[in-house]
Protein backbone atom coordinates (compact mmCIF):
# COMPACT_ATOMS: atom_id res chain seq x y z
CA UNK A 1 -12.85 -26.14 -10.05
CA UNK A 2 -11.67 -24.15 -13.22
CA UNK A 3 -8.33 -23.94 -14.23
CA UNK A 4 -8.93 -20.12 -14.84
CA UNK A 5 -6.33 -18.26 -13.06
CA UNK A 6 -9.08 -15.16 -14.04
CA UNK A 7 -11.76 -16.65 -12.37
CA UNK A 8 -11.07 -15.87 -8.87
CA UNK A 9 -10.73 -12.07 -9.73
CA UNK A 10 -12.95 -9.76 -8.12
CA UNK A 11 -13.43 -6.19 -9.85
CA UNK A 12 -14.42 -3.11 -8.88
CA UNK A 13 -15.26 0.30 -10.38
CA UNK A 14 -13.19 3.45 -9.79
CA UNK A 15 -15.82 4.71 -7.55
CA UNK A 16 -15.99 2.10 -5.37
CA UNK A 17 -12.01 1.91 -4.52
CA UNK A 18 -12.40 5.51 -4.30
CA UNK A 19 -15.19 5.22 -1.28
CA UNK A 20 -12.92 1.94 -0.11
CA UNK A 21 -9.84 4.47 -0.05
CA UNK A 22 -11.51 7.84 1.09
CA UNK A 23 -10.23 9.54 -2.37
CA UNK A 24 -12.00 11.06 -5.45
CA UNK A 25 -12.23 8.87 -8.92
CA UNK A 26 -9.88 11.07 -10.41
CA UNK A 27 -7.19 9.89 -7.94
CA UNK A 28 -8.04 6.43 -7.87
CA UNK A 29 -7.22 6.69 -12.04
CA UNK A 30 -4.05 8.40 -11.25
CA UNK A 31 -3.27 5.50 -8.91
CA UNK A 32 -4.62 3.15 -11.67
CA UNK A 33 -1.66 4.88 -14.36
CA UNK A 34 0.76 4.97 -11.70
CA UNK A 35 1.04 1.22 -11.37
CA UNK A 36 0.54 1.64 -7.95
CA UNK A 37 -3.40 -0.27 -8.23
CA UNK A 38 -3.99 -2.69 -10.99
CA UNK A 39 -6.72 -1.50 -13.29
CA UNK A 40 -7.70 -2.71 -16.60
CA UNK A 41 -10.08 -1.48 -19.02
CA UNK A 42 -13.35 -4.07 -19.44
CA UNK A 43 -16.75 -5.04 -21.10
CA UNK A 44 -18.11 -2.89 -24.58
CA UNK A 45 -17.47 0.00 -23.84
CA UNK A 46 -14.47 -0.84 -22.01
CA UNK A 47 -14.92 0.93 -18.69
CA UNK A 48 -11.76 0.65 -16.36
CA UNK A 49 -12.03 -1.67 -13.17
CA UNK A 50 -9.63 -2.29 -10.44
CA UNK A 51 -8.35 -5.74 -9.32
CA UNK A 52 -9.65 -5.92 -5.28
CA UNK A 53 -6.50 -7.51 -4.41
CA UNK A 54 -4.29 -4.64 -5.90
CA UNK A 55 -6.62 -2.51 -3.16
CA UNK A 56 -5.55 -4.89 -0.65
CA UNK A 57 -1.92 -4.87 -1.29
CA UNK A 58 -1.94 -1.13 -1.90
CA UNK A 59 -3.01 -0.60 1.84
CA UNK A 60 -1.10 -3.01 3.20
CA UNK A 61 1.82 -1.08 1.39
CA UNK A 62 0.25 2.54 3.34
CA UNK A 63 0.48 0.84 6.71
CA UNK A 64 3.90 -0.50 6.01
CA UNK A 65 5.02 3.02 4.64
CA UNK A 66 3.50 4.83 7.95
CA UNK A 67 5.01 2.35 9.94
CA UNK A 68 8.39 3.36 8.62
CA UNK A 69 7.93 6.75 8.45
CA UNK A 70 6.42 6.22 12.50
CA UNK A 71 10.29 4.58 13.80
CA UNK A 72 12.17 6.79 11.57
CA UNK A 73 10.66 9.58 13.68
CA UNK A 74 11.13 7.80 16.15
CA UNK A 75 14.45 7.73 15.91
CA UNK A 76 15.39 11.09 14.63
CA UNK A 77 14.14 11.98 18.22
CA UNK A 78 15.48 9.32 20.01
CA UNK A 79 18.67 10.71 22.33
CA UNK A 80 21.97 8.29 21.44
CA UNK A 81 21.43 6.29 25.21
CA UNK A 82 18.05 5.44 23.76
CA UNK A 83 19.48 3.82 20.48
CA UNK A 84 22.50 2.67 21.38
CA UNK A 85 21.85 1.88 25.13
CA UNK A 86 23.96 3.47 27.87
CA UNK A 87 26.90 0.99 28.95
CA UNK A 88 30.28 2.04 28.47
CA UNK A 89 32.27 -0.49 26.36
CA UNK A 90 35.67 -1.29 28.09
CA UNK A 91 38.52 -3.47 25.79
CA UNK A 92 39.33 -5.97 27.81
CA UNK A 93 35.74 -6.24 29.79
């Protein structure tokens, strides 16, 4: 086994995260300058490729963000018995 922290790094072209993702090449760049994917420019001529796990974690990071978005929602429709439950808090009980 190589000691190659590099070696176990799959890339891909724009165009293929772009089909992954459902989004043109152009936006897959602007994701790329963003920071948000992790793209690096390879080979002679240096072409840009993405890191496959950066793809991963960026859609694990769109399902977390809809989830939020999903209970915030949620919650801005959510009456105050829902949220806060309906009891009536005595002192003393």
């Amino acid at each position: 086994m190589s000691d190659d922290p590099t070696s176990d790094v799959r890339l891909l072209a724009p165009a293929q995260v772009g089909e992954v993702l459902g989004v043109s090449v152009d936006e897959v760049m602007a994701l790329i300058l963003d920071g948000r994917l992790r793209g690096m420019r390879v080979g002679s001529p240096a072409r840009w490729r993405v890191d496959a796990a950066s793809v991963t974690d960026y859609l694990d990071d769109q399902v977390e963000e809809a989830r939020r978005i999903a209970l915030w929602r949620q919650s801005q429709t959510a009456s105050f018995p829902e949220l806060w439950g309906s009891g009536i808090v005595r002192n003393g009980d």
